[in-house]
Each structure stands twice: as structure tokens, then as C-alpha cells.
PDB file of N, CA and C in Angstrom:
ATOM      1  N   UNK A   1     -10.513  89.466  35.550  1.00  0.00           N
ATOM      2  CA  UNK A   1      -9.646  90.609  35.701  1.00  0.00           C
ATOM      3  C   UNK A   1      -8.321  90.303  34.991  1.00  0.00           C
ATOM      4  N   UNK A   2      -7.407  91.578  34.341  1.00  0.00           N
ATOM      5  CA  UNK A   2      -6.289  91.159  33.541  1.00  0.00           C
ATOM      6  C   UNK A   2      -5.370  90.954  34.575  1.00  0.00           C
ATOM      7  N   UNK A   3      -4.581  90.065  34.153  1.00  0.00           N
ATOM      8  CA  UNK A   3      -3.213  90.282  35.082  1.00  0.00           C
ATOM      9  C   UNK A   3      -2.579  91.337  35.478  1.00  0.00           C
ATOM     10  N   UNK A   4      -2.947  92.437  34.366  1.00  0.00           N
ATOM     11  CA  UNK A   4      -2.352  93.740  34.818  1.00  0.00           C
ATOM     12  C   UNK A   4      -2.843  94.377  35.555  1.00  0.00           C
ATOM     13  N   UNK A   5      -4.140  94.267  35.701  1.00  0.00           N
ATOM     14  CA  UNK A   5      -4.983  94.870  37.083  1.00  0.00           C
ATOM     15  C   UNK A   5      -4.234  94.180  38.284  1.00  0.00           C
ATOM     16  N   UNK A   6      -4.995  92.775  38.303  1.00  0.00           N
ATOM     17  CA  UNK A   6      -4.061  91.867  39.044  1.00  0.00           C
ATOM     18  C   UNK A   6      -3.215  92.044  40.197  1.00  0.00           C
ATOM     19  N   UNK A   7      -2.181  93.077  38.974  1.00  0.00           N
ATOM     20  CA  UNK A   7      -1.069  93.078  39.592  1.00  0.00           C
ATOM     21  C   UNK A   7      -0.879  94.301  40.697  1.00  0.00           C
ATOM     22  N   UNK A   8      -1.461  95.653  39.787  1.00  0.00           N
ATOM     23  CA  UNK A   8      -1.814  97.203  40.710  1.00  0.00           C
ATOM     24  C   UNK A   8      -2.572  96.616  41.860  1.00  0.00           C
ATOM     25  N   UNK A   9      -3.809  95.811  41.812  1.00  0.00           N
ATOM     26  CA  UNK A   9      -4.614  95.681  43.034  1.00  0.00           C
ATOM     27  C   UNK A   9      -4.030  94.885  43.815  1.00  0.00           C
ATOM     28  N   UNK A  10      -2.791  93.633  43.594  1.00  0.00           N
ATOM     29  CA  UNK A  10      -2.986  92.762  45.045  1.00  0.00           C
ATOM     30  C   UNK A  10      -3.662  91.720  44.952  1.00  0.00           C
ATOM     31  N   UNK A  11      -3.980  91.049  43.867  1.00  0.00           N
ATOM     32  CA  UNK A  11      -4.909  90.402  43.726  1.00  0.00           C
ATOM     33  C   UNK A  11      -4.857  89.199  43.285  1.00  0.00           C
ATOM     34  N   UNK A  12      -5.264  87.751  43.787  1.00  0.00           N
ATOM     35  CA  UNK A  12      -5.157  86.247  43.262  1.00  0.00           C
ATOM     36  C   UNK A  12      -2.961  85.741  43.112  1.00  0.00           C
ATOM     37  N   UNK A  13      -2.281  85.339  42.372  1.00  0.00           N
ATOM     38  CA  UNK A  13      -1.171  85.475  42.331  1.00  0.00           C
ATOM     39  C   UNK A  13      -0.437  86.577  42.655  1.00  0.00           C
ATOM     40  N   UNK A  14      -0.766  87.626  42.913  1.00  0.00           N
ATOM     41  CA  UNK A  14      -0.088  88.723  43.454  1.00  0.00           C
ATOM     42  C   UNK A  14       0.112  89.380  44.798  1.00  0.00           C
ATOM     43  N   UNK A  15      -0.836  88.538  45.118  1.00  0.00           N
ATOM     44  CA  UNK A  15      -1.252  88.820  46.558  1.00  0.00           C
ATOM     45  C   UNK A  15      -0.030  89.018  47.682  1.00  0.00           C
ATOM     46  N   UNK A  16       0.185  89.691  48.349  1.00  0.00           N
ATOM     47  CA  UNK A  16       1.244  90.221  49.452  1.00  0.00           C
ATOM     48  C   UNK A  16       0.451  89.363  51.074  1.00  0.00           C
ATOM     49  N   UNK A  17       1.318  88.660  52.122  1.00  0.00           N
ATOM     50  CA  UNK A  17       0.550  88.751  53.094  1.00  0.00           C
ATOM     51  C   UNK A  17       1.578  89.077  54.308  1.00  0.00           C
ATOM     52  N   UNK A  18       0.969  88.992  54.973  1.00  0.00           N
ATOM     53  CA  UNK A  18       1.304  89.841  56.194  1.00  0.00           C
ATOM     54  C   UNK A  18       0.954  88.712  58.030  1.00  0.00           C
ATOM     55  N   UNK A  19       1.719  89.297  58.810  1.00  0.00           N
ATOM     56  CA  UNK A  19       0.982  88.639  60.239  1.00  0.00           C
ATOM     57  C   UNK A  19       0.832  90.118  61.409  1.00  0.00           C
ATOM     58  N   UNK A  20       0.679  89.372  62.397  1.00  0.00           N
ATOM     59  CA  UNK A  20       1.038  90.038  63.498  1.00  0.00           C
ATOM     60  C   UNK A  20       1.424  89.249  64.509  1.00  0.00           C
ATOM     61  N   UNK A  21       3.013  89.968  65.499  1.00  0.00           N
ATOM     62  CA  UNK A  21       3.473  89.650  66.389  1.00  0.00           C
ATOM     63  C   UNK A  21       3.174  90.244  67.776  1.00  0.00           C
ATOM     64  N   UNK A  22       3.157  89.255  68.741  1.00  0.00           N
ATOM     65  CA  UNK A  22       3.735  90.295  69.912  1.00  0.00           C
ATOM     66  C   UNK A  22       4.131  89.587  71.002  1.00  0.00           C
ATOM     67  N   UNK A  23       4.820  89.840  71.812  1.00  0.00           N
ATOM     68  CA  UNK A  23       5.664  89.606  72.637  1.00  0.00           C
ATOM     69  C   UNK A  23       6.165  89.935  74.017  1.00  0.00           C
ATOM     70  N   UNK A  24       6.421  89.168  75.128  1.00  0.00           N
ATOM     71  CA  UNK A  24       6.552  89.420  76.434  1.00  0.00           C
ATOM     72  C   UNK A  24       7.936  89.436  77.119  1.00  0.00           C
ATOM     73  N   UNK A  25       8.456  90.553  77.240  1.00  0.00           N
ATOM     74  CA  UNK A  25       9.988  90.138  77.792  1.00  0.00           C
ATOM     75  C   UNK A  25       9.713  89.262  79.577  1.00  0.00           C
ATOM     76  N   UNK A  26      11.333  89.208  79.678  1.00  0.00           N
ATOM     77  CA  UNK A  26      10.498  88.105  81.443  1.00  0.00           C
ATOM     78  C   UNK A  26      11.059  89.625  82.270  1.00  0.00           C
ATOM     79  N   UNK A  27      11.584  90.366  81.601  1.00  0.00           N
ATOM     80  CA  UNK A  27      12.038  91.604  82.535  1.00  0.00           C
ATOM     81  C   UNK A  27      11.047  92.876  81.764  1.00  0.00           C
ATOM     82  N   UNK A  28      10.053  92.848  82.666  1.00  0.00           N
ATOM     83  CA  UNK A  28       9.311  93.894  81.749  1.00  0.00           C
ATOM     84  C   UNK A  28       9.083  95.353  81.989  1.00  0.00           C
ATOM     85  N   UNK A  29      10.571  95.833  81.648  1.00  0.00           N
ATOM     86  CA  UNK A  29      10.871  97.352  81.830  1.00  0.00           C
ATOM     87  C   UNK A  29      11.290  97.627  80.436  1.00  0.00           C
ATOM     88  N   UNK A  30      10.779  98.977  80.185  1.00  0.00           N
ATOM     89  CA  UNK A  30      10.944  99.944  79.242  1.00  0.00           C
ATOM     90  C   UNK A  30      12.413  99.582  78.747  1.00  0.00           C
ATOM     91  N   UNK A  31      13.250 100.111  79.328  1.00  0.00           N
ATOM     92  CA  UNK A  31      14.581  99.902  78.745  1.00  0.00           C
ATOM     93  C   UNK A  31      15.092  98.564  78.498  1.00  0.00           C
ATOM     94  N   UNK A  32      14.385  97.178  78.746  1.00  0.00           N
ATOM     95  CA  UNK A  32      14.568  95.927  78.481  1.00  0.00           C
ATOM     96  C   UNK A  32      14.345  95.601  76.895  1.00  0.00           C
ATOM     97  N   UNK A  33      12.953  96.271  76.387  1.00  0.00           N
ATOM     98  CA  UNK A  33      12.680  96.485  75.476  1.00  0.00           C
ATOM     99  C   UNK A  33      13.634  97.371  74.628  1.00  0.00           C
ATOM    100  N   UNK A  34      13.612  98.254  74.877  1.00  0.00           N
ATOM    101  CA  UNK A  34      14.740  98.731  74.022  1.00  0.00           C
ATOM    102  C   UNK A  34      16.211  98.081  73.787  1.00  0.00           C
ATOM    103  N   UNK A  35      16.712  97.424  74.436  1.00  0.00           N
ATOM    104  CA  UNK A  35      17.654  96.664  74.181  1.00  0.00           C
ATOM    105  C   UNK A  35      17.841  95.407  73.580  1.00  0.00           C
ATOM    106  N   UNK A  36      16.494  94.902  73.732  1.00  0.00           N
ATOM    107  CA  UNK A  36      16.035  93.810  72.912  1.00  0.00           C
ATOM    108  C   UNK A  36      15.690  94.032  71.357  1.00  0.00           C
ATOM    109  N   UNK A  37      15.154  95.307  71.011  1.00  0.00           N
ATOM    110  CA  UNK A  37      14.866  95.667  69.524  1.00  0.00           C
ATOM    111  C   UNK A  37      16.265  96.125  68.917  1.00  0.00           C
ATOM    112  N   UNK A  38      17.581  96.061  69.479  1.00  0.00           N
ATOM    113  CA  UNK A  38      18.328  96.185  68.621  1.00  0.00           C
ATOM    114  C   UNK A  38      18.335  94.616  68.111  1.00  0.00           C
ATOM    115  N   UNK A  39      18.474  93.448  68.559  1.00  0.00           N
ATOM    116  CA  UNK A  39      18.812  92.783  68.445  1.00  0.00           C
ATOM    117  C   UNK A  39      17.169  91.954  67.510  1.00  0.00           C
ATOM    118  N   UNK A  40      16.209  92.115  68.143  1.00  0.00           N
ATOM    119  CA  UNK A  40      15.366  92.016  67.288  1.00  0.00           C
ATOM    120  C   UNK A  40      15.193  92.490  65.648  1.00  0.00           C
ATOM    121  N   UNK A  41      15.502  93.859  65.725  1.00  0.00           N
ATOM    122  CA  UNK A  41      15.588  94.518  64.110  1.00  0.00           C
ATOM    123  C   UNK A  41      16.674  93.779  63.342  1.00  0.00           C
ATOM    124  N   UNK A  42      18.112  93.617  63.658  1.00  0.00           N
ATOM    125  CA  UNK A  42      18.772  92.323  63.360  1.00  0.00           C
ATOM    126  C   UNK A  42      18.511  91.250  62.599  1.00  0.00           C
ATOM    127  N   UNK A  43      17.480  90.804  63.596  1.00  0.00           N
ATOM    128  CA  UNK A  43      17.026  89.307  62.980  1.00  0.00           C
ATOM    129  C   UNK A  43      15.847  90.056  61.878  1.00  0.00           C
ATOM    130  N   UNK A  44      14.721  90.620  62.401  1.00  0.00           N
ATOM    131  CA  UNK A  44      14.054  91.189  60.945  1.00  0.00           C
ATOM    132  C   UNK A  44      14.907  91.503  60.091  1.00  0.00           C
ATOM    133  N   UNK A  45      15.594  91.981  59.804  1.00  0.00           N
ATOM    134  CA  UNK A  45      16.804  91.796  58.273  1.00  0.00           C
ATOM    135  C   UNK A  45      16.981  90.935  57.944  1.00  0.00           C
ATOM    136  N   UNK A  46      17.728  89.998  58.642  1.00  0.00           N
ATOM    137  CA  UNK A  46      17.903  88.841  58.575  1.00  0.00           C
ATOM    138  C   UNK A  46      17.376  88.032  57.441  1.00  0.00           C
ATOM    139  N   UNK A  47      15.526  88.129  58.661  1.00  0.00           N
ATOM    140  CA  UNK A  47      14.669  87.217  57.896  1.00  0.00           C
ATOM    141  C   UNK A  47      13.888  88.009  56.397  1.00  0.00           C
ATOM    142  N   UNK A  48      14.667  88.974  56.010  1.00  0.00           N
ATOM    143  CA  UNK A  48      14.175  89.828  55.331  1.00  0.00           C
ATOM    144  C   UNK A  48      12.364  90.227  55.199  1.00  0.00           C
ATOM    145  N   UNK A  49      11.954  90.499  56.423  1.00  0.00           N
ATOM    146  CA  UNK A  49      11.367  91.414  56.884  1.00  0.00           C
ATOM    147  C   UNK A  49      10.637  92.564  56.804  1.00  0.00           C
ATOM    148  N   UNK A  50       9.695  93.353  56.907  1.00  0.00           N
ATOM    149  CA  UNK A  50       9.868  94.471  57.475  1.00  0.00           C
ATOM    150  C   UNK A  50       8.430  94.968  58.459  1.00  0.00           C
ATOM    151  N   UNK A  51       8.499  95.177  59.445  1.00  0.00           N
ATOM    152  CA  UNK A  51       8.057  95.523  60.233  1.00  0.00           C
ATOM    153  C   UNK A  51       7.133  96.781  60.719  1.00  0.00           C
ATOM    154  N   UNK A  52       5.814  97.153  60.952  1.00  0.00           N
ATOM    155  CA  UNK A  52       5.216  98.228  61.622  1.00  0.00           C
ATOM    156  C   UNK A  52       4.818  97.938  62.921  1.00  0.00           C
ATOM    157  N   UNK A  53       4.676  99.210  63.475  1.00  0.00           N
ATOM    158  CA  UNK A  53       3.941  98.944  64.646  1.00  0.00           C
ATOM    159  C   UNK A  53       5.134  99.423  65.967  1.00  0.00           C
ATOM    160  N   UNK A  54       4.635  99.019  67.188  1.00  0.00           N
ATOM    161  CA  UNK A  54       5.248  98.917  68.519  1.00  0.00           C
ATOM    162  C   UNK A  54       6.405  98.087  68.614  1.00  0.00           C
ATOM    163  N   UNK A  55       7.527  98.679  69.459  1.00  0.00           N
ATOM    164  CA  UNK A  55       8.350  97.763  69.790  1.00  0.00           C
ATOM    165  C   UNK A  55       7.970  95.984  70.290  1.00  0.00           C
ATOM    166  N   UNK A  56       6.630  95.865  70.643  1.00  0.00           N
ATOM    167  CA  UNK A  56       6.704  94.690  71.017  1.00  0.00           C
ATOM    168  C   UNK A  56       4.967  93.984  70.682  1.00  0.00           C
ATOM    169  N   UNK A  57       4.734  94.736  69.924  1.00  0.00           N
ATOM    170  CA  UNK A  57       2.721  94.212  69.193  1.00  0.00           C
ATOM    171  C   UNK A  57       3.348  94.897  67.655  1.00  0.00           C
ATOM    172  N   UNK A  58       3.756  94.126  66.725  1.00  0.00           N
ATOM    173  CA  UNK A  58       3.891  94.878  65.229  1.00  0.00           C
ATOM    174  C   UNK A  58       3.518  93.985  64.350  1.00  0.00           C
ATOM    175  N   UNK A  59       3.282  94.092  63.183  1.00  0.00           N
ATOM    176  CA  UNK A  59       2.635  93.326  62.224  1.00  0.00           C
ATOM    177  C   UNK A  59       4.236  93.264  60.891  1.00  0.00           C
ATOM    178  N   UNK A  60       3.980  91.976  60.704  1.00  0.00           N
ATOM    179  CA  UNK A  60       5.334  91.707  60.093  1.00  0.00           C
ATOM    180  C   UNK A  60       5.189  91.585  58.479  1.00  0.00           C
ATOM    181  N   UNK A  61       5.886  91.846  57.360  1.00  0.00           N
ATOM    182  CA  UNK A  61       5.428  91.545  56.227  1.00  0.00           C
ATOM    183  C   UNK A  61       6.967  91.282  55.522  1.00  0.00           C
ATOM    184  N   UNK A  62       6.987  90.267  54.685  1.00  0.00           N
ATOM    185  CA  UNK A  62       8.176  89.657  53.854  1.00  0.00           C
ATOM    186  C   UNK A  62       8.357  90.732  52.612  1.00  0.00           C
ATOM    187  N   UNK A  63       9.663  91.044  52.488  1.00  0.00           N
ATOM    188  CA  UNK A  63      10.367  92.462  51.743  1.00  0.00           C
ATOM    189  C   UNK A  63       9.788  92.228  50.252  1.00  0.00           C
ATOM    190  N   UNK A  64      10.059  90.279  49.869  1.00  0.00           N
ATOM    191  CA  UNK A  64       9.797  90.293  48.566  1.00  0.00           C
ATOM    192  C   UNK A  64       8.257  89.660  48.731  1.00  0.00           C
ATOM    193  N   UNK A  65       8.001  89.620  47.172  1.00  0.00           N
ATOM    194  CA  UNK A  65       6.296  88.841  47.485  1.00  0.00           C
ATOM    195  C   UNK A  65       6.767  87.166  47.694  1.00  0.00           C
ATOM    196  N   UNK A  66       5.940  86.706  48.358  1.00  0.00           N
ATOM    197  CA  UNK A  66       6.212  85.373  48.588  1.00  0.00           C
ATOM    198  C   UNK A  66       5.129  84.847  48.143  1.00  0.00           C
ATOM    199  N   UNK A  67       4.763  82.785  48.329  1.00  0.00           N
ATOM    200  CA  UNK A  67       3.894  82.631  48.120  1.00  0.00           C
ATOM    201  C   UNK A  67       3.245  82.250  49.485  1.00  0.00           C
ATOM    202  N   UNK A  68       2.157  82.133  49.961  1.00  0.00           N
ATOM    203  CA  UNK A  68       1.573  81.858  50.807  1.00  0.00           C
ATOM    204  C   UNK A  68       2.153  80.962  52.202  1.00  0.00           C
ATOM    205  N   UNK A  69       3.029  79.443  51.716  1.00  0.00           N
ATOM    206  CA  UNK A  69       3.435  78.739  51.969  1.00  0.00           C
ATOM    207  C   UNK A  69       5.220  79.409  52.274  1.00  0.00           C
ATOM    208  N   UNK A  70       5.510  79.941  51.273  1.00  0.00           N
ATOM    209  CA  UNK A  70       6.725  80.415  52.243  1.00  0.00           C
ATOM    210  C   UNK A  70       6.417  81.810  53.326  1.00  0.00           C
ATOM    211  N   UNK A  71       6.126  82.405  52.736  1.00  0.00           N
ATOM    212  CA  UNK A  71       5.260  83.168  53.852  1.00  0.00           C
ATOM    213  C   UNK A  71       4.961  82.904  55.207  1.00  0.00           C
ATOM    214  N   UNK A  72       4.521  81.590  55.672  1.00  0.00           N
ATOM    215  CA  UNK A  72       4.152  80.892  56.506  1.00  0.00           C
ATOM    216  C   UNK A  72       5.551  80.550  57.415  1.00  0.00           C
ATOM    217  N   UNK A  73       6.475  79.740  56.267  1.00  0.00           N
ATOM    218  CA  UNK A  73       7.662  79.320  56.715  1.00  0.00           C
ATOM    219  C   UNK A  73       8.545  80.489  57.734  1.00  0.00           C
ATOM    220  N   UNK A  74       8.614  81.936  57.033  1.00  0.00           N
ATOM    221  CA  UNK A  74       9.009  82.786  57.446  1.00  0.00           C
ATOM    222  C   UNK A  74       8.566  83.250  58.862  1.00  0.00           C
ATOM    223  N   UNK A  75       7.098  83.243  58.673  1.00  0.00           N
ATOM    224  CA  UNK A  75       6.376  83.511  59.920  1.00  0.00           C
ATOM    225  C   UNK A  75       6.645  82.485  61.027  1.00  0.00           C
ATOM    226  N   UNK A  76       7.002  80.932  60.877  1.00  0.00           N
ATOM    227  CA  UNK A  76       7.129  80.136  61.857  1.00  0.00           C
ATOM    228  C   UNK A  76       9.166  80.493  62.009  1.00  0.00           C
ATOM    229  N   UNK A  77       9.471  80.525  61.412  1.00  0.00           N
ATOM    230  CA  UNK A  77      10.798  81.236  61.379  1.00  0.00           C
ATOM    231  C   UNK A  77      11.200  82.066  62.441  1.00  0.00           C
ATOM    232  N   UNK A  78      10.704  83.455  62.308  1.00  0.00           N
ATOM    233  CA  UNK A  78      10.811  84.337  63.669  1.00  0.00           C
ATOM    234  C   UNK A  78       9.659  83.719  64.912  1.00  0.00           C
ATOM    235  N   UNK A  79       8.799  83.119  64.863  1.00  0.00           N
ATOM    236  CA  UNK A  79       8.485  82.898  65.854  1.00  0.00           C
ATOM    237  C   UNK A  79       9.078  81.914  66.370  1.00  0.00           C
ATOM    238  N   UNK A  80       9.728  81.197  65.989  1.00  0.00           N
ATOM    239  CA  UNK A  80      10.803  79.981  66.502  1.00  0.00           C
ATOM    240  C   UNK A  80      11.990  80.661  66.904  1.00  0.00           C
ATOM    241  N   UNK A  81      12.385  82.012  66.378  1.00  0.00           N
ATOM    242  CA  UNK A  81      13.655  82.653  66.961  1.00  0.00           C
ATOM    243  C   UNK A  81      13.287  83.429  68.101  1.00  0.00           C
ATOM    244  N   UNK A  82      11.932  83.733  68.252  1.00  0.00           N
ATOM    245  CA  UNK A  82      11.426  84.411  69.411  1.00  0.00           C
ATOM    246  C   UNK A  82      11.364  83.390  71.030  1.00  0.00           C
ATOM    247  N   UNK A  83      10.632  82.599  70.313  1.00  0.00           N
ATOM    248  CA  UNK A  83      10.446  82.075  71.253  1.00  0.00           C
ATOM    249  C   UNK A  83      11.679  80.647  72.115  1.00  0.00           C
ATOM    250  N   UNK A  84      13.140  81.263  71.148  1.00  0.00           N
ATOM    251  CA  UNK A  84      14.093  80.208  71.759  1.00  0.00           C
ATOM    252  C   UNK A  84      15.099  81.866  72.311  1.00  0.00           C
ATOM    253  N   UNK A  85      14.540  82.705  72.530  1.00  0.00           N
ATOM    254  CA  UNK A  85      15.405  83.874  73.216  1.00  0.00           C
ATOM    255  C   UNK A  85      15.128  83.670  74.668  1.00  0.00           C
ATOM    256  N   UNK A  86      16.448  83.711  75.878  1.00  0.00           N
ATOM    257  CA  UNK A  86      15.766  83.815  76.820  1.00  0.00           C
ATOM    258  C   UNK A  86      15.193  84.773  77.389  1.00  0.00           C
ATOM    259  N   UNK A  87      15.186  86.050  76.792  1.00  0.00           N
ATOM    260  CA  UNK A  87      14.596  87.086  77.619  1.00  0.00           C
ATOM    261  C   UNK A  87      13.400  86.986  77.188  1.00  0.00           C
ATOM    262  N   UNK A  88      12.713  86.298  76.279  1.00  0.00           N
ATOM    263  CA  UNK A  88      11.610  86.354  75.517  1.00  0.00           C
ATOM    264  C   UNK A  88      10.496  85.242  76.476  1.00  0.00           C
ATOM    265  N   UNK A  89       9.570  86.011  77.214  1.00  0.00           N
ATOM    266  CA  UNK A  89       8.570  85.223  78.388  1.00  0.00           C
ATOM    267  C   UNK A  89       7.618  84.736  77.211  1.00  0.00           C
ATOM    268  N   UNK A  90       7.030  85.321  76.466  1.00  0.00           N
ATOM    269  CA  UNK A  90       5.932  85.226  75.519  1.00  0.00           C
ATOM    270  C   UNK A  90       5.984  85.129  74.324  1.00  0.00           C
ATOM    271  N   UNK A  91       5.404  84.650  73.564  1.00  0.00           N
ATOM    272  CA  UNK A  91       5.773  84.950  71.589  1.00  0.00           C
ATOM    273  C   UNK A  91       4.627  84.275  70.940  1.00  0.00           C
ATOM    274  N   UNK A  92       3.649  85.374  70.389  1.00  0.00           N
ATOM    275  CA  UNK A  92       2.478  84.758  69.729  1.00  0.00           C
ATOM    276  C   UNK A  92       2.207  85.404  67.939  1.00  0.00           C
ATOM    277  N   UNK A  93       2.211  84.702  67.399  1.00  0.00           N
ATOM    278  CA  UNK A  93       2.124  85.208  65.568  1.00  0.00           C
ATOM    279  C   UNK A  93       0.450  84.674  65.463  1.00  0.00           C
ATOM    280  N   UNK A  94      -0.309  85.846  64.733  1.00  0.00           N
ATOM    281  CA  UNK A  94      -0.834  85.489  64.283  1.00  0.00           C
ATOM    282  C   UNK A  94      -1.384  84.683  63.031  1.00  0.00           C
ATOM    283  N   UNK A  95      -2.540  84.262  62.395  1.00  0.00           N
ATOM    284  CA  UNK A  95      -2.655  83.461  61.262  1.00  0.00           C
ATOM    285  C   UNK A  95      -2.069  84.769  60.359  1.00  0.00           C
ATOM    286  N   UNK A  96      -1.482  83.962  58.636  1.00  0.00           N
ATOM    287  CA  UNK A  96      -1.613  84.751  57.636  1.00  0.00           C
ATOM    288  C   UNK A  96      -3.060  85.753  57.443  1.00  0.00           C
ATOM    289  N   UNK A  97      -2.670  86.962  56.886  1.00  0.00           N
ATOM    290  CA  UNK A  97      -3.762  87.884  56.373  1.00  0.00           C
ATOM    291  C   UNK A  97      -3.314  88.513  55.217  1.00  0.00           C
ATOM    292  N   UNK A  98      -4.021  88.870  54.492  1.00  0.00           N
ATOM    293  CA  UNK A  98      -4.123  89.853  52.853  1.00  0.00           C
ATOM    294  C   UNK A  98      -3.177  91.063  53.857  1.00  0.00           C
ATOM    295  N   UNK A  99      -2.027  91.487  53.275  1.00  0.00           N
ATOM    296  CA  UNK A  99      -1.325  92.747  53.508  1.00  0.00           C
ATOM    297  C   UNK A  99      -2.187  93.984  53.317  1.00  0.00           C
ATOM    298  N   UNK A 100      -2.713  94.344  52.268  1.00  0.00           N
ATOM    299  CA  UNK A 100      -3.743  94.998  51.627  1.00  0.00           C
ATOM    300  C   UNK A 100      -5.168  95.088  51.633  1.00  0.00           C
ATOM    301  N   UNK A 101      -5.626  94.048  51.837  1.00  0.00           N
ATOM    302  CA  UNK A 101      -7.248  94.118  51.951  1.00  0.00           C
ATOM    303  C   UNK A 101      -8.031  93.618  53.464  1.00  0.00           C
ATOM    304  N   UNK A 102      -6.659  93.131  54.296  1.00  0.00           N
ATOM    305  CA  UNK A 102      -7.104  92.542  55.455  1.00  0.00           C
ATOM    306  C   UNK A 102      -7.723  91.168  55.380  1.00  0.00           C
ATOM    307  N   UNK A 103      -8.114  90.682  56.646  1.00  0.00           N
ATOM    308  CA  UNK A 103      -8.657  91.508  57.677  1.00  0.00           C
ATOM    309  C   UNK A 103      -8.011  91.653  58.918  1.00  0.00           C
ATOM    310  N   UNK A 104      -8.085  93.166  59.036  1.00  0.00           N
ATOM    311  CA  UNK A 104      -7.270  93.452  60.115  1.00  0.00           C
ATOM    312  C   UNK A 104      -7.771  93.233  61.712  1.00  0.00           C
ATOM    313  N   UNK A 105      -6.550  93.383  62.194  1.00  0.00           N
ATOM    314  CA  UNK A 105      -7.266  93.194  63.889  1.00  0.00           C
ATOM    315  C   UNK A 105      -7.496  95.344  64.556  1.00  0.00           C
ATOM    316  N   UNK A 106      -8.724  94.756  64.969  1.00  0.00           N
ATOM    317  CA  UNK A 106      -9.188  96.587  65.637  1.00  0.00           C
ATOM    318  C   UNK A 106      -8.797  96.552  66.574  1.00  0.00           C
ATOM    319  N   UNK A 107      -8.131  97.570  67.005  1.00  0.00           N
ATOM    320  CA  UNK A 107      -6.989  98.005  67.906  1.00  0.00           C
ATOM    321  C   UNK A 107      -8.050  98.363  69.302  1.00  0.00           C
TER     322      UNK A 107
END
């Protein structure tokens, strides 16, 4: 395949990846959560980021393309900022996945 395909599909060096987070406050009310995602979205900037999903089950993906290995770094990154919050009971990242081709987790 040309590099220029390559590049439209996502493919070998081009590749985008992605995780998924989610998370347990130790106060687990609605409005706990909400007060926590200001401060959460924060740090996703931060870690330049960006985020889908639920306030507290979302799948995370890095703004620029990375390579695999920083990718990773990033991902142990917020989960190391998660899991040194004290309101934060829980904090689990999943393995790297293809942003684009998966494989995804069925809901």
C-alpha cells in the first residue's frame, strides 16, 4: 500500500490509538461527579487529550498522532493522576487499541 493510502486509512506508521477509562468516585453521587469533571477535563488538556463517552467510562485518545510507546506513556500518565486523586475510589485504563479499526469493547 502507498504511503498515501497509508495515510487516509490509519494504517502501519499512521496509525492513531486510543484506550478506555473508567472510574469510581469514594462519594458516589451524581453531583460528585460533576464536580470532579471540571477538574478532570483540566487535566485532559493538560495531557493533551481528548475524550468520548460518559462522565466516568470514556475512551481517551492523544490530540496529536503519537507513537505507540508514547501513547502508552500518556495513558499511564492520567492513570497515575487518577489514581493519586483522593476522591478517586477506582481507576482502570484499558490496553492500547487501533482508534479506527478497533477492537472495540461491546457495550
Amino acid at each position: 500500500m502507498k504511503k498515501r493510502l497509508r495515510k487516509k486509512t490509519h494504517r502501519q506508521e499512521f496509525k492513531e490509538f486510543s484506550w478506555n477509562v473508567s472510574y469510581r468516585l469514594t462519594d458516589d453521587k451524581p453531583d460528585s461527579y460533576l464536580d470532579f469533571s471540571d477538574v478532570l477535563l483540566e487535566q485532559i488538556e493538560t495531557f493533551e487529550l481528548i475524550i468520548g463517552g460518559a462522565l466516568d467510562d470514556f475512551a481517551a485518545t492523544p490530540v496529536k498522532r503519537l507513537t505507540q510507546e508514547q501513547a502508552r506513556e500518556k495513558r499511564d500518565q492520567l492513570q497515575q493522576w487518577l489514581t493519586a486523586r483522593p476522591e478517586v475510589a477506582q481507576a482502570t485504563s484499558s490496553e492500547l487499541t487501533d482508534a479506527y479499526y478497533g477492537p472495540f469493547r461491546d457495550q
